[in-house]
PDB file of N, CA and C in Angstrom:
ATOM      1  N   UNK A   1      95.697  85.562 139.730  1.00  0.00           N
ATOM      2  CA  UNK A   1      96.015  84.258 140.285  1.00  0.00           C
ATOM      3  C   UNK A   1      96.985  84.438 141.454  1.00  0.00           C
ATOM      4  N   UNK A   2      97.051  83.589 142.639  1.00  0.00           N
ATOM      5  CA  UNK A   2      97.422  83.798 143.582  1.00  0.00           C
ATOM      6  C   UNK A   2      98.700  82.819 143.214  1.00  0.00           C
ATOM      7  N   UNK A   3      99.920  83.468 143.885  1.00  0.00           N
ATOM      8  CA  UNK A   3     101.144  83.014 144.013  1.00  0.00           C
ATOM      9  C   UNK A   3     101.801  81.693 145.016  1.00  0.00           C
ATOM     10  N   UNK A   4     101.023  82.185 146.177  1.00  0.00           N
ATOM     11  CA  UNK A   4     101.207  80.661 147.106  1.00  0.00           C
ATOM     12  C   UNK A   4     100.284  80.789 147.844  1.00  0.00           C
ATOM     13  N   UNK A   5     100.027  79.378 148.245  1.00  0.00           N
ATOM     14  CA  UNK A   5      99.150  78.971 148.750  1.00  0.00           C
ATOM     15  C   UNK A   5      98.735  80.184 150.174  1.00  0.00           C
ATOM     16  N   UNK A   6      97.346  80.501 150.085  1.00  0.00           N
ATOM     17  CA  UNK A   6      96.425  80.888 150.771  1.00  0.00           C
ATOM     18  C   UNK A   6      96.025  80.229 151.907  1.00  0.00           C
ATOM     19  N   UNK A   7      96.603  80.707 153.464  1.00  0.00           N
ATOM     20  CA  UNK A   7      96.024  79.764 154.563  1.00  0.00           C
ATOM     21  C   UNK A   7      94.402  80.460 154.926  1.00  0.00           C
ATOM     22  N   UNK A   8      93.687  80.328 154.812  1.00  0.00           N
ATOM     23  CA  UNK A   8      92.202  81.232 155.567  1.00  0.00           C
ATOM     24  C   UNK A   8      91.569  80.417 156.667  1.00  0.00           C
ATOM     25  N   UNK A   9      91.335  81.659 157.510  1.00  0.00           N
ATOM     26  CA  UNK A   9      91.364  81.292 158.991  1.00  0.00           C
ATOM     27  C   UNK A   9      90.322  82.509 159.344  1.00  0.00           C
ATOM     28  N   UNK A  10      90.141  81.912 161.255  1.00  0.00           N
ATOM     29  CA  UNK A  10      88.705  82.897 161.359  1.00  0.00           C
ATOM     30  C   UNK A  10      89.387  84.015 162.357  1.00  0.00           C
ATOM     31  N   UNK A  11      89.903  85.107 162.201  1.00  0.00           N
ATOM     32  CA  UNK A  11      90.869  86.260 163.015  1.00  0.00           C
ATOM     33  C   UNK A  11      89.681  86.512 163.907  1.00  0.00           C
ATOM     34  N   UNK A  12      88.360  86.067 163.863  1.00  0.00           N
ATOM     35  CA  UNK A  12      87.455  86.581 165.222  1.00  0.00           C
ATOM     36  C   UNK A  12      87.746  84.963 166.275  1.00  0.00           C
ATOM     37  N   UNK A  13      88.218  84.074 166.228  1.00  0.00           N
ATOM     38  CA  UNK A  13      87.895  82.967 166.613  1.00  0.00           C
ATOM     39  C   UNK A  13      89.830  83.091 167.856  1.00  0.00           C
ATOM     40  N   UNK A  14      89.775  83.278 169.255  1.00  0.00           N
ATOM     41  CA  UNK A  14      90.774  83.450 169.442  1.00  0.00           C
ATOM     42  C   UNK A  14      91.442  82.383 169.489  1.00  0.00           C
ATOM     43  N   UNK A  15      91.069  80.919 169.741  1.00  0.00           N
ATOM     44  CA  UNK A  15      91.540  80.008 169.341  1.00  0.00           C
ATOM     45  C   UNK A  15      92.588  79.561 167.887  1.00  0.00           C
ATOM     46  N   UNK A  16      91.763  80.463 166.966  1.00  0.00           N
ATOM     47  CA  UNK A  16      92.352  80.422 165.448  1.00  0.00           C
ATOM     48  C   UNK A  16      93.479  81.198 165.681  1.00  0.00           C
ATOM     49  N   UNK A  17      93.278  82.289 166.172  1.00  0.00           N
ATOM     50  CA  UNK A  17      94.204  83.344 166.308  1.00  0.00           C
ATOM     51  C   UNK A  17      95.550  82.858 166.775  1.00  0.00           C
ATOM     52  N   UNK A  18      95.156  81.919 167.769  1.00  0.00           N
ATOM     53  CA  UNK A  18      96.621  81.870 168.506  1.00  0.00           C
ATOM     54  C   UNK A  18      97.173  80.467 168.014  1.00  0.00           C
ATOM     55  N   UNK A  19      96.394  79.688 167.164  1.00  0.00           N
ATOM     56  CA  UNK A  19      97.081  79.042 166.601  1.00  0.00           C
ATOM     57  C   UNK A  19      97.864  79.544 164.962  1.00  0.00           C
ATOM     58  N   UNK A  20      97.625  80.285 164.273  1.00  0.00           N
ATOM     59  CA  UNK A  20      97.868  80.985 163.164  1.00  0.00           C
ATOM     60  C   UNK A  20      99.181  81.746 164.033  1.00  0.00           C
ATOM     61  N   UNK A  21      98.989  82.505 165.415  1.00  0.00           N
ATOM     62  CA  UNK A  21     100.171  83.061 165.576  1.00  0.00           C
ATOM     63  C   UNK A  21     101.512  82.238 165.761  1.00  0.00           C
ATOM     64  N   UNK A  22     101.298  81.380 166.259  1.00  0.00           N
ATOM     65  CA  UNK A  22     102.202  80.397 166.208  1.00  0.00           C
ATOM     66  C   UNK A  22     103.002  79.700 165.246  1.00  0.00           C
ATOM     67  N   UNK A  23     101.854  79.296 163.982  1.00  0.00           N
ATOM     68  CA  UNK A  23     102.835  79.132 162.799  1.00  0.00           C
ATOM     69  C   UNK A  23     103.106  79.876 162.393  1.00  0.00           C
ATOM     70  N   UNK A  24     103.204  81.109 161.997  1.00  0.00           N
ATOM     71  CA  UNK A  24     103.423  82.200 161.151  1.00  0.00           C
ATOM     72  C   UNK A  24     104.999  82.619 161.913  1.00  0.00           C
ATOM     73  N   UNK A  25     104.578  82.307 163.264  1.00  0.00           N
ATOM     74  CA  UNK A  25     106.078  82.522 163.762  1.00  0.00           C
ATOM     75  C   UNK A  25     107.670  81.510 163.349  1.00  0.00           C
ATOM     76  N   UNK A  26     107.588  80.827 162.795  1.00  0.00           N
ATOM     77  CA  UNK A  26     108.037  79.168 162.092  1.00  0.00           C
ATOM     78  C   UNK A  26     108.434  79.712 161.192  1.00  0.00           C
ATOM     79  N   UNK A  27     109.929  78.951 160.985  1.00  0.00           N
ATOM     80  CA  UNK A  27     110.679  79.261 159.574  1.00  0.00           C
ATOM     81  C   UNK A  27     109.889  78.556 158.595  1.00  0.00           C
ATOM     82  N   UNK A  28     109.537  79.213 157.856  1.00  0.00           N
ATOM     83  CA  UNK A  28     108.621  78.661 156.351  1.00  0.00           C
ATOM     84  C   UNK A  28     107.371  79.337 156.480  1.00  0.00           C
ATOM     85  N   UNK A  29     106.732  80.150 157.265  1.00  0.00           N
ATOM     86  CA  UNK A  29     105.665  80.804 157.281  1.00  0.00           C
ATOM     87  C   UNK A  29     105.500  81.794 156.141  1.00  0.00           C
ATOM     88  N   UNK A  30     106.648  82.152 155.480  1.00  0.00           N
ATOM     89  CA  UNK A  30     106.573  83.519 154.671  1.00  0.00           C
ATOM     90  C   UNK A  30     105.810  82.598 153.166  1.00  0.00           C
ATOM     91  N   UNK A  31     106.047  81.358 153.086  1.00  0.00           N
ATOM     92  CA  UNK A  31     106.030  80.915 152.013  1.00  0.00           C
ATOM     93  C   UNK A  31     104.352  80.341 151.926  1.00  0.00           C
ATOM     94  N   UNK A  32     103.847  81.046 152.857  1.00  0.00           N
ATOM     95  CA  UNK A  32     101.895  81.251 152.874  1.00  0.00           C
ATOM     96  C   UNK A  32     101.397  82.634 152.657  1.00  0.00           C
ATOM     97  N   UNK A  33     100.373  82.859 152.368  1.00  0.00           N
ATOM     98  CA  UNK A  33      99.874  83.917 152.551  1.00  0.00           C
ATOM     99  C   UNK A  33      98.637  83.724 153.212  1.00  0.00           C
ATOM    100  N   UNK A  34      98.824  84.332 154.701  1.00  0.00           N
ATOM    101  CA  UNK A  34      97.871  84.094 155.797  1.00  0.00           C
ATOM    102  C   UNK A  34      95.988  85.345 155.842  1.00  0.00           C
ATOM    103  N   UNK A  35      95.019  84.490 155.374  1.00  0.00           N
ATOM    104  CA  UNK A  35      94.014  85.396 155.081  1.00  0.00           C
ATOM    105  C   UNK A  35      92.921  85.627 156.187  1.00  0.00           C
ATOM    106  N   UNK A  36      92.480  86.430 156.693  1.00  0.00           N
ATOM    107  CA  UNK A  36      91.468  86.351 157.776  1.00  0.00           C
ATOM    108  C   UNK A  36      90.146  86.639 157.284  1.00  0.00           C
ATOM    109  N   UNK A  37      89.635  85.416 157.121  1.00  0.00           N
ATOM    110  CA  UNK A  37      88.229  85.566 156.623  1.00  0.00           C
ATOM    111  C   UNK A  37      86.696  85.936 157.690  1.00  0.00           C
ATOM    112  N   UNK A  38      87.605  86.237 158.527  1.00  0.00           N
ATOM    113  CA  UNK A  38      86.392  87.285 159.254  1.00  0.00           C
ATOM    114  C   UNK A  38      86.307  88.472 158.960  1.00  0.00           C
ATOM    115  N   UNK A  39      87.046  88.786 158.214  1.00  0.00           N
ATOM    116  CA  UNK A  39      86.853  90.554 157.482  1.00  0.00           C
ATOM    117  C   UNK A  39      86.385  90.080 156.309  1.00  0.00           C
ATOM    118  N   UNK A  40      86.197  88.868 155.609  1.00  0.00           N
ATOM    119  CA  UNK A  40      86.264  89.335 154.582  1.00  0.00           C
ATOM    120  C   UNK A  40      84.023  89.143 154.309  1.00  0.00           C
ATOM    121  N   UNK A  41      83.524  89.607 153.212  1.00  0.00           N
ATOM    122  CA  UNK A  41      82.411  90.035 152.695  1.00  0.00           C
ATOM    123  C   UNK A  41      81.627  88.433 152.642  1.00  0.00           C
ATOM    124  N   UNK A  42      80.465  88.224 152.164  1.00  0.00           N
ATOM    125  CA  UNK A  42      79.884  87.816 152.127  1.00  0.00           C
ATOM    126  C   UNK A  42      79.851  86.187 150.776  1.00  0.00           C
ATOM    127  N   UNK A  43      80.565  87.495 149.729  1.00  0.00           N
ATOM    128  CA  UNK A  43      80.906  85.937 148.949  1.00  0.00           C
ATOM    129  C   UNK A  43      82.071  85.704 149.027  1.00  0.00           C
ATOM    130  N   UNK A  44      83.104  85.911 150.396  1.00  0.00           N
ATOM    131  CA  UNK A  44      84.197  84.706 150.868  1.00  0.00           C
ATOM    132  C   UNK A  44      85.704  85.467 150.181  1.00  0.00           C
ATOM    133  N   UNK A  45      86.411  84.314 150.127  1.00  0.00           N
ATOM    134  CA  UNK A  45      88.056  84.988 149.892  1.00  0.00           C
ATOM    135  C   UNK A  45      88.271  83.592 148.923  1.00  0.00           C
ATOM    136  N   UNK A  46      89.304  83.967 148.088  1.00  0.00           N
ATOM    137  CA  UNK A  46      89.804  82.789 147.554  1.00  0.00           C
ATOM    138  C   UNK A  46      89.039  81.877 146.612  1.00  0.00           C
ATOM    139  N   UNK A  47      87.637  82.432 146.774  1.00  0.00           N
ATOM    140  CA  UNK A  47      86.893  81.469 145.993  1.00  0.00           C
ATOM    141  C   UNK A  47      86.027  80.142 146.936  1.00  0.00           C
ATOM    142  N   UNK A  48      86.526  80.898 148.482  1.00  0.00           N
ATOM    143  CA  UNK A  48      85.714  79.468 149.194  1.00  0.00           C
ATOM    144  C   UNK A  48      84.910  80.766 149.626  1.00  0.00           C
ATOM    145  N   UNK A  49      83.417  80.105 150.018  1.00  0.00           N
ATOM    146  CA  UNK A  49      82.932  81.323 150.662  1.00  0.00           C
ATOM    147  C   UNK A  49      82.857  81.261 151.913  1.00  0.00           C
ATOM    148  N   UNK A  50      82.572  82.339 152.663  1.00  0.00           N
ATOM    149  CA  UNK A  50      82.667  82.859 153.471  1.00  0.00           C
ATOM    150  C   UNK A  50      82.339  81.788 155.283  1.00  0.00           C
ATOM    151  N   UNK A  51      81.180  81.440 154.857  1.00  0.00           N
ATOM    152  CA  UNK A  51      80.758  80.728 156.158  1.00  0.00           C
ATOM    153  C   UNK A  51      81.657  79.240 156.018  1.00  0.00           C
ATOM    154  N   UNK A  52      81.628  78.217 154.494  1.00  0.00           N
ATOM    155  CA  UNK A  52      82.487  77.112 154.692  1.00  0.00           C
ATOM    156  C   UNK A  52      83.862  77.822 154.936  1.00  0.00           C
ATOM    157  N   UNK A  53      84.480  79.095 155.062  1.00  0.00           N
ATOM    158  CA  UNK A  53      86.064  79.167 155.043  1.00  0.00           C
ATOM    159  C   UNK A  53      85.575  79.350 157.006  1.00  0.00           C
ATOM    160  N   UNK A  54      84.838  79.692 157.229  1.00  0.00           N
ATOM    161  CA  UNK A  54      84.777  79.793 158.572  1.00  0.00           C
ATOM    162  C   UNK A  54      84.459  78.521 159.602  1.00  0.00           C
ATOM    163  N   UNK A  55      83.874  77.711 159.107  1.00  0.00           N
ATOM    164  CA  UNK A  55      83.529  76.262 159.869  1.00  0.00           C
ATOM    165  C   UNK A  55      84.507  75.445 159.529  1.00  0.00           C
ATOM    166  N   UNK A  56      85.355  75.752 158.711  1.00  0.00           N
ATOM    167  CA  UNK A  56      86.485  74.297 158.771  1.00  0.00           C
ATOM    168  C   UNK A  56      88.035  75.332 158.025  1.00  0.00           C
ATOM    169  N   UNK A  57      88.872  74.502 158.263  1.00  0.00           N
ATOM    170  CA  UNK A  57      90.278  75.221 157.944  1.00  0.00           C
ATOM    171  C   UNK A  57      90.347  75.047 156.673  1.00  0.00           C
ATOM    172  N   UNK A  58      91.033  76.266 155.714  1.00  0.00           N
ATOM    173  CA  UNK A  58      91.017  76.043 153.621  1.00  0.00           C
ATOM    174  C   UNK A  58      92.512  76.509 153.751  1.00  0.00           C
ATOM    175  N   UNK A  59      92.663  75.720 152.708  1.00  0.00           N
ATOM    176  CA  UNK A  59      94.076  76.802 152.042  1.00  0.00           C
ATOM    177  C   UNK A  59      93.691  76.831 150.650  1.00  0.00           C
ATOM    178  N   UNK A  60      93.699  77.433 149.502  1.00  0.00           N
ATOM    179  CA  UNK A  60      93.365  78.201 148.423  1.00  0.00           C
ATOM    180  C   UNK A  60      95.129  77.753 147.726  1.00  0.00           C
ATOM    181  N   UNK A  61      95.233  76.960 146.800  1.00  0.00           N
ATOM    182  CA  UNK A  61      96.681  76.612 146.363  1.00  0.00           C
ATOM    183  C   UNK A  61      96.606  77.573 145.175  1.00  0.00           C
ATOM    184  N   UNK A  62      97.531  77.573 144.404  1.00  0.00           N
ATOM    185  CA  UNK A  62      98.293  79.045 143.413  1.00  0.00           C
ATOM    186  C   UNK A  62      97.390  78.382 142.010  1.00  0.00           C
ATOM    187  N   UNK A  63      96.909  77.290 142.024  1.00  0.00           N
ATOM    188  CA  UNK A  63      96.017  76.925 140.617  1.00  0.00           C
ATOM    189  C   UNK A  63      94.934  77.462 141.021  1.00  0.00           C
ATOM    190  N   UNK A  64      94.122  77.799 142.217  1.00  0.00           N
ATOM    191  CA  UNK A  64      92.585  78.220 142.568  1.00  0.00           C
ATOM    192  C   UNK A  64      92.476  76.935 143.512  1.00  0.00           C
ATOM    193  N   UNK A  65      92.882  76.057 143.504  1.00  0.00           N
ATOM    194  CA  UNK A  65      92.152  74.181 144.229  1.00  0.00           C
ATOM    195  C   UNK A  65      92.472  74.872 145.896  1.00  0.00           C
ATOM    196  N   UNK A  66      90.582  74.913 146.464  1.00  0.00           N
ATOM    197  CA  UNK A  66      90.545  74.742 147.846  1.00  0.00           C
ATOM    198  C   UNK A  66      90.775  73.310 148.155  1.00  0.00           C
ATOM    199  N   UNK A  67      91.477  72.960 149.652  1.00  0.00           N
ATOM    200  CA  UNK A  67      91.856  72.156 150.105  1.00  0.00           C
ATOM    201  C   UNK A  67      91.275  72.564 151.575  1.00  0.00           C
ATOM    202  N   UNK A  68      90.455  71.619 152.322  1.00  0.00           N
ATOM    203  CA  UNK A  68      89.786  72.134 153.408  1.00  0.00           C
ATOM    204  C   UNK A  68      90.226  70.835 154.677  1.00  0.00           C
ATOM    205  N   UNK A  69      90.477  70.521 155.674  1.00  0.00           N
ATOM    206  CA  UNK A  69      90.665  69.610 156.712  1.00  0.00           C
ATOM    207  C   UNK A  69      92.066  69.364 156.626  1.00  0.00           C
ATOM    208  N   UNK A  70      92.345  68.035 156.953  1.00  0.00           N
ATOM    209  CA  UNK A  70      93.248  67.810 157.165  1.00  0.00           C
ATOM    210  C   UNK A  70      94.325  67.605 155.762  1.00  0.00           C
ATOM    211  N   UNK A  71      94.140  67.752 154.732  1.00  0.00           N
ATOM    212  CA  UNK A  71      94.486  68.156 153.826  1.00  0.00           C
ATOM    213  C   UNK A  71      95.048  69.393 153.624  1.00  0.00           C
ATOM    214  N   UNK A  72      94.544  70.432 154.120  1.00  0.00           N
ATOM    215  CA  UNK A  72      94.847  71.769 154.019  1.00  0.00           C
ATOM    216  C   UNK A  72      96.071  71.756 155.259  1.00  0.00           C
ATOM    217  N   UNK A  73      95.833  71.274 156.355  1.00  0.00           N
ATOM    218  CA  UNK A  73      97.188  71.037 157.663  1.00  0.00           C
ATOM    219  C   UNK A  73      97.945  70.299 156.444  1.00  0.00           C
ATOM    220  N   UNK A  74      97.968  69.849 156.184  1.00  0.00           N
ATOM    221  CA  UNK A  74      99.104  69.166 155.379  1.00  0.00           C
ATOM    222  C   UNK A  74      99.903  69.968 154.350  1.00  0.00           C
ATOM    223  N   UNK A  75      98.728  70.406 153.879  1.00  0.00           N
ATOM    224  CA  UNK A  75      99.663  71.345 152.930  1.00  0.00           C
ATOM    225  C   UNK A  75     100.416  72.754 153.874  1.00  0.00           C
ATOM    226  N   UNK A  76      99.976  73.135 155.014  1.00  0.00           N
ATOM    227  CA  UNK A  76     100.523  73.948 155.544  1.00  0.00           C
ATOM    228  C   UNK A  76     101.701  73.787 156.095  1.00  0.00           C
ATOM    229  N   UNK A  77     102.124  72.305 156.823  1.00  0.00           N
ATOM    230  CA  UNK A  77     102.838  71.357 157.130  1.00  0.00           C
ATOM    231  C   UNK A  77     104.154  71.007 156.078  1.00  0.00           C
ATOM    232  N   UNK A  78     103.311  71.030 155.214  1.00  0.00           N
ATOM    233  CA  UNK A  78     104.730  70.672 154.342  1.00  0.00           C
ATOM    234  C   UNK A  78     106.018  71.772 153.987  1.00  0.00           C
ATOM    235  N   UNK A  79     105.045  73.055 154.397  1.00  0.00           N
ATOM    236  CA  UNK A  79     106.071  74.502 154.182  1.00  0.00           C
ATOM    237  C   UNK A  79     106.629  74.995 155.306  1.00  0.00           C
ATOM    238  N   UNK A  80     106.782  74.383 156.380  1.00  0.00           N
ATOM    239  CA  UNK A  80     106.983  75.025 157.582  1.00  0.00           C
ATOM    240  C   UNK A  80     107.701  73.531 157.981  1.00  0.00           C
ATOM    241  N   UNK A  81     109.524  73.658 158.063  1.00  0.00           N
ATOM    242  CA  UNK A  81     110.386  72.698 158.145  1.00  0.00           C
ATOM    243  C   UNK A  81     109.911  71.771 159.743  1.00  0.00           C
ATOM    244  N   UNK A  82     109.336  73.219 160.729  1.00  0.00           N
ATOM    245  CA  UNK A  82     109.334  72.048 161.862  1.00  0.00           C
ATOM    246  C   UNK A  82     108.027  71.094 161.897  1.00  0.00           C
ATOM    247  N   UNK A  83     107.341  71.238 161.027  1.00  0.00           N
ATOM    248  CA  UNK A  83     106.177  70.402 161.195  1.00  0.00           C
ATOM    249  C   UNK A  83     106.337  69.453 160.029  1.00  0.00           C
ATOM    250  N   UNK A  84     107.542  69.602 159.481  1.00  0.00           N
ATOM    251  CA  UNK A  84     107.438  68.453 157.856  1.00  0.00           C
ATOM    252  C   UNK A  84     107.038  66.888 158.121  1.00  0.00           C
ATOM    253  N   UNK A  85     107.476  66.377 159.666  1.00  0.00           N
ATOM    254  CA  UNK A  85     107.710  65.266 159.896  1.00  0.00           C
ATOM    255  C   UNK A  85     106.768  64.452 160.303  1.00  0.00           C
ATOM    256  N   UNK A  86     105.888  65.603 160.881  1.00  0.00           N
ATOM    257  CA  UNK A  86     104.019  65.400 161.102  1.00  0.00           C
ATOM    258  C   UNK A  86     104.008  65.121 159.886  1.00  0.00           C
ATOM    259  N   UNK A  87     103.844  65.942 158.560  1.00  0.00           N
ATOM    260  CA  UNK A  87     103.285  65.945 157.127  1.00  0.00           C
ATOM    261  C   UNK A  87     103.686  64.474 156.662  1.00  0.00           C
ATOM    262  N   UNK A  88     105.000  64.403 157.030  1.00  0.00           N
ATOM    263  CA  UNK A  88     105.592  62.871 156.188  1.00  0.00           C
ATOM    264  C   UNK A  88     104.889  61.897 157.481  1.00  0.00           C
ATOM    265  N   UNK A  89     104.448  62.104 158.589  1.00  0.00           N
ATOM    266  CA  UNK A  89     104.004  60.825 159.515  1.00  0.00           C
ATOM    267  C   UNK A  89     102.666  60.556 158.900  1.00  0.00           C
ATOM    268  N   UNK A  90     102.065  61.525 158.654  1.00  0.00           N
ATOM    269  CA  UNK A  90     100.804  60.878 157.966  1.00  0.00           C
ATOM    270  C   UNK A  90     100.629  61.315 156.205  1.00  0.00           C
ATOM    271  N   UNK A  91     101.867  61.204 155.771  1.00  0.00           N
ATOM    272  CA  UNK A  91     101.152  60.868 154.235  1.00  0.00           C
ATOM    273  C   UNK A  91     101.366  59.262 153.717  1.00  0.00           C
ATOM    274  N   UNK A  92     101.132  58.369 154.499  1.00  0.00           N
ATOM    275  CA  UNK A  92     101.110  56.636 154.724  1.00  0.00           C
ATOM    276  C   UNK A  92      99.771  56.977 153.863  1.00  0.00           C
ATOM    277  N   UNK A  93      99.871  55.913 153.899  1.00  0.00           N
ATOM    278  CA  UNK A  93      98.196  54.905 152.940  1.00  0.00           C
ATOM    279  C   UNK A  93      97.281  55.364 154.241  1.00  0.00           C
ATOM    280  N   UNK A  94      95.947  56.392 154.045  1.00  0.00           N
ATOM    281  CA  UNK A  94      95.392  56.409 155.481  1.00  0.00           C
ATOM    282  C   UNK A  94      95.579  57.565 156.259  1.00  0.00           C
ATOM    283  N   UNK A  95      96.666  57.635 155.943  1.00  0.00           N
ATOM    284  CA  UNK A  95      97.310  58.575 156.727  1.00  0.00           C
ATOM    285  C   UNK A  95      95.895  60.294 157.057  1.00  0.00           C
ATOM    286  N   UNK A  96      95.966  60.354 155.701  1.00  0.00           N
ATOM    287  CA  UNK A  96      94.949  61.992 155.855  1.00  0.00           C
ATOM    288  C   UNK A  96      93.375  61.096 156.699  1.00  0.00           C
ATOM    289  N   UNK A  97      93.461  60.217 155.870  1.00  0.00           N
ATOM    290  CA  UNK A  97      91.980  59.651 156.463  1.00  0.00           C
ATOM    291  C   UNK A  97      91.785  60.331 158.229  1.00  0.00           C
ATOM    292  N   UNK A  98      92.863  59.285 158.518  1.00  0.00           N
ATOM    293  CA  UNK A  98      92.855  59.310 160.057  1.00  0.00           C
ATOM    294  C   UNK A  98      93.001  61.118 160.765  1.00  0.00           C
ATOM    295  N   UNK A  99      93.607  61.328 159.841  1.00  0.00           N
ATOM    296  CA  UNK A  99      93.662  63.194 160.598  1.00  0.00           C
ATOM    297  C   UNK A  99      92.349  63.784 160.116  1.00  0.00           C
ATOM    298  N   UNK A 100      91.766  63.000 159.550  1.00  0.00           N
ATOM    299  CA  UNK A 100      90.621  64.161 158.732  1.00  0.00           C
ATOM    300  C   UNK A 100      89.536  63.626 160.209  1.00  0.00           C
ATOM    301  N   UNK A 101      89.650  62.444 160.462  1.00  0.00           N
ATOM    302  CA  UNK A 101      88.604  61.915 161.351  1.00  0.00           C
ATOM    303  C   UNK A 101      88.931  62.767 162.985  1.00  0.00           C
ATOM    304  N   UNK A 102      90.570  62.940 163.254  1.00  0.00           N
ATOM    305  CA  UNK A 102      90.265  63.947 164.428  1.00  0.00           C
ATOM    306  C   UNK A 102      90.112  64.787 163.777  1.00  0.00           C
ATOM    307  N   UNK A 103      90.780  65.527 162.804  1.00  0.00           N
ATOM    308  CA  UNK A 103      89.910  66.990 162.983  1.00  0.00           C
ATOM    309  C   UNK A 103      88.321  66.707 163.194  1.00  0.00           C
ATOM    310  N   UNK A 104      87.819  66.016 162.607  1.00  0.00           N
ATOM    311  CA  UNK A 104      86.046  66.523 162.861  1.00  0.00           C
ATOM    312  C   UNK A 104      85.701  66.033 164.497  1.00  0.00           C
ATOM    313  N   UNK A 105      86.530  65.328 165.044  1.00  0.00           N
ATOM    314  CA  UNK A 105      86.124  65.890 166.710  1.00  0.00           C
ATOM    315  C   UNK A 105      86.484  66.606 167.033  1.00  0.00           C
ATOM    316  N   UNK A 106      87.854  67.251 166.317  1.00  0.00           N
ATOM    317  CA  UNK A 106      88.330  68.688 166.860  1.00  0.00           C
ATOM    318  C   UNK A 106      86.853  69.740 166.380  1.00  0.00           C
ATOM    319  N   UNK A 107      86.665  69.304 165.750  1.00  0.00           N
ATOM    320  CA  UNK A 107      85.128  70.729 165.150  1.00  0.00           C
ATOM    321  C   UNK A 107      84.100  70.370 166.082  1.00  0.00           C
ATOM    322  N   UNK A 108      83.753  69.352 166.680  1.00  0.00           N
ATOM    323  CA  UNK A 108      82.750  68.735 167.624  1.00  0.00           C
ATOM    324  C   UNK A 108      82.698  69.747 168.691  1.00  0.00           C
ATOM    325  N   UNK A 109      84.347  69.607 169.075  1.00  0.00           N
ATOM    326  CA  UNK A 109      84.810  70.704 170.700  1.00  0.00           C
ATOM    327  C   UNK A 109      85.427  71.814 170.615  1.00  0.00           C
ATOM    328  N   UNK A 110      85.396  72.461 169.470  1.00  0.00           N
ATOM    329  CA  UNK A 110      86.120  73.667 168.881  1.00  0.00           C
ATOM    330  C   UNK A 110      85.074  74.860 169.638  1.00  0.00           C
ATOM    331  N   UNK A 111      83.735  75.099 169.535  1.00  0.00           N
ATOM    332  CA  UNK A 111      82.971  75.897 170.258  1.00  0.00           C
ATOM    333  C   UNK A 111      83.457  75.912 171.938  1.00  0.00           C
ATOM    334  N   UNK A 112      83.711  74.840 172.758  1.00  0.00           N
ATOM    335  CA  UNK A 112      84.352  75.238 174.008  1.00  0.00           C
ATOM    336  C   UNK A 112      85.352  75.053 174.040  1.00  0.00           C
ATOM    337  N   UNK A 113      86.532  74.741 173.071  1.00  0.00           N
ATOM    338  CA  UNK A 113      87.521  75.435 173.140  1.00  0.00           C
ATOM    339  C   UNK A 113      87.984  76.850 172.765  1.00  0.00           C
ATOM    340  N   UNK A 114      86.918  77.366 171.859  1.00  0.00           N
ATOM    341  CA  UNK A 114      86.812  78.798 171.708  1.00  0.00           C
ATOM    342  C   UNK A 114      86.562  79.692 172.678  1.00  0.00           C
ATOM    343  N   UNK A 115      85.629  79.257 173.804  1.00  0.00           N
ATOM    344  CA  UNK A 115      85.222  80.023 174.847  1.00  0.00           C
ATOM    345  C   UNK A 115      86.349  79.691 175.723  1.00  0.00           C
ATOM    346  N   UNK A 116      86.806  78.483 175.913  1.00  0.00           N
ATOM    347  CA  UNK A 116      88.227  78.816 177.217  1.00  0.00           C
ATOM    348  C   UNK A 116      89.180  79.856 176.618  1.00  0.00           C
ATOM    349  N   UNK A 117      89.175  79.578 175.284  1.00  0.00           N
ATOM    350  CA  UNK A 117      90.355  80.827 174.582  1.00  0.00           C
ATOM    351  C   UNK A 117      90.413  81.840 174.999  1.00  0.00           C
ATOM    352  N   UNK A 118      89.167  82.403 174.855  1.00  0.00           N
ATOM    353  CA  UNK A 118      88.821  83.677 174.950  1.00  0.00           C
ATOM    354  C   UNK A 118      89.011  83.993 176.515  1.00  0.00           C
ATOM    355  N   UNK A 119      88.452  83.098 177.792  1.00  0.00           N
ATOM    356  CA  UNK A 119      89.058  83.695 178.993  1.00  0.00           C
ATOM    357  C   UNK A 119      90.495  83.425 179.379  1.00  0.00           C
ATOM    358  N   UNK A 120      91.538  82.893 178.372  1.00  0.00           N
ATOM    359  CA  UNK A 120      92.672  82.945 178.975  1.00  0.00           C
ATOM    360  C   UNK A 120      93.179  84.124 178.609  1.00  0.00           C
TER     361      UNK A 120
END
């Protein structure tokens, strides 16, 4: 059983990359354990598999419970002091709703934002 929560992310995706580098740099980062599920095999990490841990963001909590969208930012959010205030702005009535709805335009434009990534 895993100890704390599991962030899994795509280490081929440089977009992912440089956002993962960023939090990890954040006081409260130690209190994740950051997984790159582009190495990992075919039936996945954590118990999510492989291609859903790759099309949308998971965190894997210390009971086994995947948490995938904006749910999973939240839970990442809540361990990392400078983003707590994001976490508390949207845990309102609604609140995840509305982040779950951008993230899925963020997944809409995530393919060309992957390719500008990659030429910066």
């Amino acid at each position: 059983m895993i100890e704390k929560p599991s962030v899994l992310f795509d280490g081929a995706c440089p977009l992912c990359l440089r956002e993962v580098a960023f939090y990890r740099r954040l006081r409260g980062a130690e209190e994740l354990e950051w997984v790159d599920v582009s190495q990992s095999g075919e039936g996945g990490t954590c118990g999510v598999g492989r291609e859903a841990a790759l099309a949308r963001f998971h965190v894997v909590m210390p009971g086994g419970e995947a948490r995938s969208g904006a749910t999973a930012f939240m839970e990442v959010w809540r361990r990392l002091p400078a983003f707590r205030p994001l976490a508390w702005a949207f845990s309102f009535p609604g609140g995840v709703w509305l982040l779950e709805r951008a993230y899925l335009g963020f997944l809409r434009v995530r393919p060309r934002l992957q390719r500008l990534a990659a030429r910066l």
